[in-house]
C-alpha atoms as a PDB file:
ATOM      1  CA  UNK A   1     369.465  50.697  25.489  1.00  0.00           C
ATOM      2  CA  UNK A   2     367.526  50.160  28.229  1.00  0.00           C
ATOM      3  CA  UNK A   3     366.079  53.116  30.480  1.00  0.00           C
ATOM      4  CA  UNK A   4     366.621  53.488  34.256  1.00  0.00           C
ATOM      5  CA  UNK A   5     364.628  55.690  36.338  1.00  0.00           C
ATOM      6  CA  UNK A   6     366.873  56.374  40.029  1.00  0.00           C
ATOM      7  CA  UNK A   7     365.090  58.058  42.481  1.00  0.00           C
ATOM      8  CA  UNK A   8     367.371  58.795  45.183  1.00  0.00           C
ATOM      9  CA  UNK A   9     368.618  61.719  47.007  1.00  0.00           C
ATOM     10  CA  UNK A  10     371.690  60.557  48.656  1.00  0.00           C
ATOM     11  CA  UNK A  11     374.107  62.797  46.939  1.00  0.00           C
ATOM     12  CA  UNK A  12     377.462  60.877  47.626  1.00  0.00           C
ATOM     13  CA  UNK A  13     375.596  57.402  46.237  1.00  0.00           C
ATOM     14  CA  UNK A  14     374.349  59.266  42.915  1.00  0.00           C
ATOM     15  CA  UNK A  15     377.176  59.916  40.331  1.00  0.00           C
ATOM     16  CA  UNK A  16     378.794  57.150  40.639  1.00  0.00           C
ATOM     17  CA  UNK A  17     376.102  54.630  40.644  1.00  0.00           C
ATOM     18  CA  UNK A  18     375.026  56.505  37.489  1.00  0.00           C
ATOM     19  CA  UNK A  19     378.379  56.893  35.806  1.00  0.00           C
ATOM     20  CA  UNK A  20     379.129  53.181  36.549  1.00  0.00           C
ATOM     21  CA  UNK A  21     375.517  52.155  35.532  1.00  0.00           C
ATOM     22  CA  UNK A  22     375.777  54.386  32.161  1.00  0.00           C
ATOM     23  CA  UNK A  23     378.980  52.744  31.310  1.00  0.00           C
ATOM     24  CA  UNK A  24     377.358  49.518  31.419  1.00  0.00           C
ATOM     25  CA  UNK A  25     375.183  50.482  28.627  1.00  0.00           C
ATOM     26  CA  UNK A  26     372.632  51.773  30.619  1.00  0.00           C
ATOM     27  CA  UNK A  27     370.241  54.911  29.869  1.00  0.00           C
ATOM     28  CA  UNK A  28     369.940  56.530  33.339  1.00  0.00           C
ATOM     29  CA  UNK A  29     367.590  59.545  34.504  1.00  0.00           C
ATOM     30  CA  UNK A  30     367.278  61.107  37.990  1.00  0.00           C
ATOM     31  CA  UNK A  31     365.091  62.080  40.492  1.00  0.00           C
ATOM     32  CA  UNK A  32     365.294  63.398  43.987  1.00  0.00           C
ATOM     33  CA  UNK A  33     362.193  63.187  45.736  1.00  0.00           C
ATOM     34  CA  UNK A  34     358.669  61.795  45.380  1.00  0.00           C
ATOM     35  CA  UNK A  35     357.361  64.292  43.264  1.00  0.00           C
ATOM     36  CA  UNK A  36     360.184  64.445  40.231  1.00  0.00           C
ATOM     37  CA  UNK A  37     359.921  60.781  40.771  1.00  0.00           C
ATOM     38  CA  UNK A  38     355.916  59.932  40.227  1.00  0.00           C
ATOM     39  CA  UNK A  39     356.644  62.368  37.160  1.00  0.00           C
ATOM     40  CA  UNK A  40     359.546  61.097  35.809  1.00  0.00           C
ATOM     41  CA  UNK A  41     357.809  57.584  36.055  1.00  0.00           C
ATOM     42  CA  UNK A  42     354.895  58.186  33.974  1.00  0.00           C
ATOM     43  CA  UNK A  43     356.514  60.392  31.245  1.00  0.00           C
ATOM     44  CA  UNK A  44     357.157  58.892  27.483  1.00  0.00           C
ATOM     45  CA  UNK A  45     359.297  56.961  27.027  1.00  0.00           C
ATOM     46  CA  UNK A  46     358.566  54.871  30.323  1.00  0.00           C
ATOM     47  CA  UNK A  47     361.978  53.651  32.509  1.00  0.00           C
ATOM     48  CA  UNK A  48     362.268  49.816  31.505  1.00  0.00           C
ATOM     49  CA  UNK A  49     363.131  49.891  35.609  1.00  0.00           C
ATOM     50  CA  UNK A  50     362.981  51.792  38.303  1.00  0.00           C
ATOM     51  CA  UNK A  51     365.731  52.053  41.384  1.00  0.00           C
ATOM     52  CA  UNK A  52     363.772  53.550  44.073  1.00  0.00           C
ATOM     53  CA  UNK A  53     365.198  54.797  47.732  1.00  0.00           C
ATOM     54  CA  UNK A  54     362.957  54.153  50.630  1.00  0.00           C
ATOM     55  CA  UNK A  55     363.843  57.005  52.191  1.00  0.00           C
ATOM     56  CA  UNK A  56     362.893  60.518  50.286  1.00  0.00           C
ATOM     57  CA  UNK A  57     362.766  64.060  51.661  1.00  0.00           C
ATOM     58  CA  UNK A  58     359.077  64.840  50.569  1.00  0.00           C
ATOM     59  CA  UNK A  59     357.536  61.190  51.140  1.00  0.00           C
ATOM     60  CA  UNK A  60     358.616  56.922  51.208  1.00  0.00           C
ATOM     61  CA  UNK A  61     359.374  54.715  48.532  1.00  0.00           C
ATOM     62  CA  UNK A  62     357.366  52.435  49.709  1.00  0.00           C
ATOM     63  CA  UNK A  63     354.238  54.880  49.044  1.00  0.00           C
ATOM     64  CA  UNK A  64     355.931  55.512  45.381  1.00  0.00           C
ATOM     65  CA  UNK A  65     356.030  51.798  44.815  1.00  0.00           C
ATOM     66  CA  UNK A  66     351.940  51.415  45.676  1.00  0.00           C
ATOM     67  CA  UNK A  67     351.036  54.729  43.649  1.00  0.00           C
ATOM     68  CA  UNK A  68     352.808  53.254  40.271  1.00  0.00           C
ATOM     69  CA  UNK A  69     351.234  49.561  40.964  1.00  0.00           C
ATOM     70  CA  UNK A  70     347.892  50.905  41.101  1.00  0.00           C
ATOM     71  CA  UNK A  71     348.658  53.391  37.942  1.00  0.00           C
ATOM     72  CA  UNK A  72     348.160  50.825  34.830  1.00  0.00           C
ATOM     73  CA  UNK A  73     350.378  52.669  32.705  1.00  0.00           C
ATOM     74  CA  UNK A  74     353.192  52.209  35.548  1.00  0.00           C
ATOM     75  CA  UNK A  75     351.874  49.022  36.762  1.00  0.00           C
ATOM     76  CA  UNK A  76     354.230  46.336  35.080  1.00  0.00           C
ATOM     77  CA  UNK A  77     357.533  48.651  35.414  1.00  0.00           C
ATOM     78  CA  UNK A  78     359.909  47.012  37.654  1.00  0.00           C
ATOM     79  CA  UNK A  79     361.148  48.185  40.631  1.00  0.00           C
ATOM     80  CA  UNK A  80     364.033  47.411  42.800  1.00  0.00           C
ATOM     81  CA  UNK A  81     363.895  48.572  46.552  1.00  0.00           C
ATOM     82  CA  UNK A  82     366.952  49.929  47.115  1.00  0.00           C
ATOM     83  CA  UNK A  83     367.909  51.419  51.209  1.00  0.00           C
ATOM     84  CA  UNK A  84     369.505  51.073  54.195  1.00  0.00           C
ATOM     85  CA  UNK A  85     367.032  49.526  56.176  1.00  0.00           C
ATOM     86  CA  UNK A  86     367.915  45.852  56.424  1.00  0.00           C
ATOM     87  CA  UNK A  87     365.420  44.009  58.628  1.00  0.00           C
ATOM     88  CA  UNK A  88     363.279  41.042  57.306  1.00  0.00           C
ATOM     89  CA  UNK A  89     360.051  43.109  58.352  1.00  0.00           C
ATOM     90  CA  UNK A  90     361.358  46.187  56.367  1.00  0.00           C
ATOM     91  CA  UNK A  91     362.433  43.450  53.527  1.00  0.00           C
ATOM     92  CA  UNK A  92     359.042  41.686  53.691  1.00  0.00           C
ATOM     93  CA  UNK A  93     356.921  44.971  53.406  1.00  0.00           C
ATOM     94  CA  UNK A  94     359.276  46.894  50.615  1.00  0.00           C
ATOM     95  CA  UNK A  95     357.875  43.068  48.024  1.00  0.00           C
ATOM     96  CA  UNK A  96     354.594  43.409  49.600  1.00  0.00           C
ATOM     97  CA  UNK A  97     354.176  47.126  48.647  1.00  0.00           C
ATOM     98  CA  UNK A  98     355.139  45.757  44.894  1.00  0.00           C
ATOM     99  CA  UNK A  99     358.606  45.904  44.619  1.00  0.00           C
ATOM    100  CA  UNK A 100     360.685  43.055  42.719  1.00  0.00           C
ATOM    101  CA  UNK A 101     363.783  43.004  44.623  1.00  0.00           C
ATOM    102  CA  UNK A 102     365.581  44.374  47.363  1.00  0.00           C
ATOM    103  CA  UNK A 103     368.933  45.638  48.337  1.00  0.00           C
ATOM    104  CA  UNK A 104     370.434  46.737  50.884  1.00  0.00           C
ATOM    105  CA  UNK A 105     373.203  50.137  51.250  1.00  0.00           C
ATOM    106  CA  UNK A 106     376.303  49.937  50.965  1.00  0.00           C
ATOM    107  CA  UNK A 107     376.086  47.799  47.904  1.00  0.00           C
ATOM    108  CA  UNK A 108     378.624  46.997  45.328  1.00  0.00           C
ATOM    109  CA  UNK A 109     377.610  48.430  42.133  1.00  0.00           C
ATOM    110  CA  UNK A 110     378.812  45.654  39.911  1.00  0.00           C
ATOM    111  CA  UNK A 111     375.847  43.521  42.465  1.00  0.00           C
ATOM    112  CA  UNK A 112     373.264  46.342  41.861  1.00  0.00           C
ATOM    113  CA  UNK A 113     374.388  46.178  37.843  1.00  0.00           C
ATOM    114  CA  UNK A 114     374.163  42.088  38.053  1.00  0.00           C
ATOM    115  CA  UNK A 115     370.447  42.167  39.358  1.00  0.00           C
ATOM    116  CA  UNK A 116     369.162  44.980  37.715  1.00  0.00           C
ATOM    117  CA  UNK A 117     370.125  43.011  34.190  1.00  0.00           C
ATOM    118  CA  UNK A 118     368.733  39.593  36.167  1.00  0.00           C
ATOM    119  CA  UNK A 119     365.075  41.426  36.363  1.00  0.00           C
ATOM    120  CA  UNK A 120     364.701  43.001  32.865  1.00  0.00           C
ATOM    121  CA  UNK A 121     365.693  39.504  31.515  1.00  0.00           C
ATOM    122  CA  UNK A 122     363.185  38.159  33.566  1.00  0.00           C
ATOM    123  CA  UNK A 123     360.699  40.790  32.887  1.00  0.00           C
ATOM    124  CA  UNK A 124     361.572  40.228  29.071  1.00  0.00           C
ATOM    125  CA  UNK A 125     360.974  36.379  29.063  1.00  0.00           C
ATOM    126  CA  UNK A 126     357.372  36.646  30.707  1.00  0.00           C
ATOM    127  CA  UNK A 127     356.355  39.724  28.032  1.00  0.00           C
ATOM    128  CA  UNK A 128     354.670  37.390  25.031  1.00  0.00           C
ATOM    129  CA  UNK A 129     355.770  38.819  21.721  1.00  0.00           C
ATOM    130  CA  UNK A 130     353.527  39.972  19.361  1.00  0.00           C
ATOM    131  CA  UNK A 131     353.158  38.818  15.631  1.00  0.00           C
ATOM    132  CA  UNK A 132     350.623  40.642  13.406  1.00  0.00           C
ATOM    133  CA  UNK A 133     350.118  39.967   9.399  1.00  0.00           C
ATOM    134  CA  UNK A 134     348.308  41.401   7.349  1.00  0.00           C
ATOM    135  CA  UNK A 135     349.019  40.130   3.733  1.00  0.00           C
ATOM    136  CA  UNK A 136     346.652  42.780   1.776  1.00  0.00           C
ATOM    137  CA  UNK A 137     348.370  45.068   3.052  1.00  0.00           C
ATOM    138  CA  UNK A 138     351.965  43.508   2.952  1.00  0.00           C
ATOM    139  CA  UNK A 139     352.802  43.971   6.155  1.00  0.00           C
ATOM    140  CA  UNK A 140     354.068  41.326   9.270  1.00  0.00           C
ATOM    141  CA  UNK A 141     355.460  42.606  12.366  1.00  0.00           C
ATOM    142  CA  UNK A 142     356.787  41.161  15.305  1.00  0.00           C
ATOM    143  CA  UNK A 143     357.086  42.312  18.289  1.00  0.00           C
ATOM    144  CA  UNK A 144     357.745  45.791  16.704  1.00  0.00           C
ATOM    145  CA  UNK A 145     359.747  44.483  14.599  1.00  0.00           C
ATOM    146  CA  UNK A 146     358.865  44.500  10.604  1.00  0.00           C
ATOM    147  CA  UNK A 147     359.948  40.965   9.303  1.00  0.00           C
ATOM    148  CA  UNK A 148     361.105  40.978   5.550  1.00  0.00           C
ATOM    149  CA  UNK A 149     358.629  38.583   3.783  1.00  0.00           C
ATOM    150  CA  UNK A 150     357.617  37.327   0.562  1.00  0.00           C
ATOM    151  CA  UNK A 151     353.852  37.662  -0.332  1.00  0.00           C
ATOM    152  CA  UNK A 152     354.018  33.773  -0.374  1.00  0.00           C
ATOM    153  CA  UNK A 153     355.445  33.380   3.053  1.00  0.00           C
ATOM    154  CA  UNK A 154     353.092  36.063   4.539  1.00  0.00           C
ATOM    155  CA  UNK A 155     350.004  34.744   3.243  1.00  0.00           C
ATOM    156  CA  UNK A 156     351.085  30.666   4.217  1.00  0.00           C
ATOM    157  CA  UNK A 157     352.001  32.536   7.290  1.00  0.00           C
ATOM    158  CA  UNK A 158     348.533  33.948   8.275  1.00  0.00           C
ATOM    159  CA  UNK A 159     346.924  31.005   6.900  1.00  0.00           C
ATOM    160  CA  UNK A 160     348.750  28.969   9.474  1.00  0.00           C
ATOM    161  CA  UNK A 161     347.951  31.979  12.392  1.00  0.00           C
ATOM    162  CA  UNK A 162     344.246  31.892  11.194  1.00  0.00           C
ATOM    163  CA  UNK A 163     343.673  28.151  10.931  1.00  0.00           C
ATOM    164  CA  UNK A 164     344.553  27.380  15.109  1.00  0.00           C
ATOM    165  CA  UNK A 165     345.309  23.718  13.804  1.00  0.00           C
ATOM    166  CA  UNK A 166     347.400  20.844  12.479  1.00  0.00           C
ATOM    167  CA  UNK A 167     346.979  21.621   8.270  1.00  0.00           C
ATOM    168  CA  UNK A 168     348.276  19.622   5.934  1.00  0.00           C
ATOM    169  CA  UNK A 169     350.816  20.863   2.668  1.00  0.00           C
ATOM    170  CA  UNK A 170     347.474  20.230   0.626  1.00  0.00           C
ATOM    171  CA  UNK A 171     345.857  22.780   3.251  1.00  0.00           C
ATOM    172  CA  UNK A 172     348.410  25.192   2.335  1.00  0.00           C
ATOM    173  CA  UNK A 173     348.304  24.784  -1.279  1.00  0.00           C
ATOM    174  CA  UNK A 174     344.491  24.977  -1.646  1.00  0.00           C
ATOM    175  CA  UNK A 175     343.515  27.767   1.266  1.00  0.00           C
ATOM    176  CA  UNK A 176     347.537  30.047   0.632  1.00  0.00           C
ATOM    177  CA  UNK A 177     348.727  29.471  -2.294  1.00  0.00           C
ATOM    178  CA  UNK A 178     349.191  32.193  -4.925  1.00  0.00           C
ATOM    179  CA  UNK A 179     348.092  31.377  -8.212  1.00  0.00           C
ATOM    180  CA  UNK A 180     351.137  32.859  -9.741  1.00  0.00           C
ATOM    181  CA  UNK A 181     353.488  31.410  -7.617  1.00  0.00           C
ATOM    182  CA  UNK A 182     355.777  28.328  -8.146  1.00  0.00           C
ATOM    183  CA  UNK A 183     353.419  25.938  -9.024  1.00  0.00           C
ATOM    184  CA  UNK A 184     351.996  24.139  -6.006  1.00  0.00           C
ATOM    185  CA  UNK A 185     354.255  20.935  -4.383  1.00  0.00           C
ATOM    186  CA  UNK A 186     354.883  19.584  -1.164  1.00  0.00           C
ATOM    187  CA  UNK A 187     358.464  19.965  -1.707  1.00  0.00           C
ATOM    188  CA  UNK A 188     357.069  23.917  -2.478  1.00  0.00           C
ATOM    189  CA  UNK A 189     355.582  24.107   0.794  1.00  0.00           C
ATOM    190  CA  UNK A 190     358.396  22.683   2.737  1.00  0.00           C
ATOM    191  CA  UNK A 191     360.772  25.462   0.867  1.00  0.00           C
ATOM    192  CA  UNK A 192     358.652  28.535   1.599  1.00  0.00           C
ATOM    193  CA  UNK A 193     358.234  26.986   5.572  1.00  0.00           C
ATOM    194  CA  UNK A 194     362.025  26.824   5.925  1.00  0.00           C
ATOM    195  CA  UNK A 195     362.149  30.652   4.474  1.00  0.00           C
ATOM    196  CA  UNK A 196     359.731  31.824   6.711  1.00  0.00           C
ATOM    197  CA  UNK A 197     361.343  30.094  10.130  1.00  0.00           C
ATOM    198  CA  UNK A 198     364.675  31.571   9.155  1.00  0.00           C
ATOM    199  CA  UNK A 199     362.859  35.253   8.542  1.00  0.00           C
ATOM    200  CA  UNK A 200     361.043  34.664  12.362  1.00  0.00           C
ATOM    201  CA  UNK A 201     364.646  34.202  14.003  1.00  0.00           C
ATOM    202  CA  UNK A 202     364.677  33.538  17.928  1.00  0.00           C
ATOM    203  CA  UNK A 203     360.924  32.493  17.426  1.00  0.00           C
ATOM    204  CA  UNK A 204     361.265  30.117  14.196  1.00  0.00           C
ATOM    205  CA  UNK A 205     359.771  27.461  16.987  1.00  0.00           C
ATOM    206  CA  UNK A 206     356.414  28.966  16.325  1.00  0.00           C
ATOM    207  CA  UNK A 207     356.052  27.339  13.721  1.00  0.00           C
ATOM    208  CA  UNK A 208     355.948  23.805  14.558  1.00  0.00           C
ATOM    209  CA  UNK A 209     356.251  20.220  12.164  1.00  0.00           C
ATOM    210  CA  UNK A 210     354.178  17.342  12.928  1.00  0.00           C
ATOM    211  CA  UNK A 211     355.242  14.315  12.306  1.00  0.00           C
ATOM    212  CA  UNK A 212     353.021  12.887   9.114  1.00  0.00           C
ATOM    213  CA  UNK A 213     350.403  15.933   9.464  1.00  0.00           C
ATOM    214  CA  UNK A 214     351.451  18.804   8.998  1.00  0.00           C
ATOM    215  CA  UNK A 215     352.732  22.334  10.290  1.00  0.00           C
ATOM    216  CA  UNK A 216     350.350  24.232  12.932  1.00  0.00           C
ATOM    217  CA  UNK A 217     351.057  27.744  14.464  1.00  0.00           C
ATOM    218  CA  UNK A 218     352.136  27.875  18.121  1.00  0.00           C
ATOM    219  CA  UNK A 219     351.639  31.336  19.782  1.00  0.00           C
ATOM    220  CA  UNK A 220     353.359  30.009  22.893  1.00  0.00           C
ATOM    221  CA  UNK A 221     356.463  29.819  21.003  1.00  0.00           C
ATOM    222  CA  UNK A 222     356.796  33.295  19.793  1.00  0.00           C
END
């Protein structure tokens, strides 16, 4: 569920941009002013984004928006600008300050909902995932995530990780193979490869076949 920080202090615009933004699966806290705000902001768990007025009664959004960019545990939260001022200039300095959109009041709230989900997803898409392994200790996560493997596919997984190559189903038997597993084929290889793409999901493109070589490991792909 993701988590929305709203600092605004426009009483009439508050409930029900949070009722209607909590019944679209949203996780929605408050804040009135600057202060709660910067607080709010940098207090575990972290908002996934932040709705920020431009107008607050104890300072400007704008100032809000270039504390949190220069804070580097609040630097990479987005922020949508959101306020009644709807010049270009005022437009032009709200991105410039660090903001990742802009709108303008009155807004519909099914708009607001539409672009708020637009900017996670692209947030999302530029985060690279993480895969660790760690086949001592029998252990693969990604991206938080604990993946279900076999010792086989872990260690032909972290061989694959470690090598930063094109390796060949001979590389794989001689340099992952357990010595008590199946005993060592191509056809082996190719089995225990098609496990472990189906175990990695959305990122089974990591692991990549080439053509009369081999597999190699493609980080980009995660």
């Amino acid at each position: 569920m993701p988590r929305l920080l709203i600092i605004e202090d426009e009483e009439d615009l508050l409930p029900p941009l949070v009722f209607s933004l909590k019944r679209e699966g949203f996780d929605v806290v408050t804040a009135g002013n600057v202060t709660d705000g910067l607080r709010l902001a940098r207090t575990d768990p972290l908002p996934d984004l932040l709705l920020l007025d431009w107008m607050l009664p104890d300072g400007s959004g704008t100032e809000v928006c270039r504390q949190l960019r220069r804070d580097p545990v609040t630097a990479d939260i987005p922020i949508i600008m959101v306020t009644a001022r709807a010049e270009e200039i005022d437009r032009v300095v709200g991105l410039e300050v660090g903001a990742d959109d802009y709108v303008t009041k009155p807004f519909s709230t099914r708009e607001l909902t539409l672009r708020v989900r637009a900017l996670l997803r692209r947030v999302t898409a530029a985060t690279p995932k993480r895969l660790e392994v760690d086949p001592e200790a029998h252990l693969a996560v990604l991206d938080g995530r604990s993946l279900e493997l076999t010792t086989a596919e872990q260690r032909v997984l972290a061989y694959l990780i470690g090598a930063g190559r094109v390796v060949t189903r001979e590389d794989i038997i001689d340099h992952a193979w357990e010595p008590d597993a199946t005993p060592a084929s191509v056809r082996a290889v190719d089995s225990v490869i098609k496990r472990l793409r189906k175990r990695l999901g959305d990122s089974e493109a990591c692991i990549e076949a080439v053509r009369g070589a081999g597999y190699r490991f493609n980080p980009d792909a995660l």
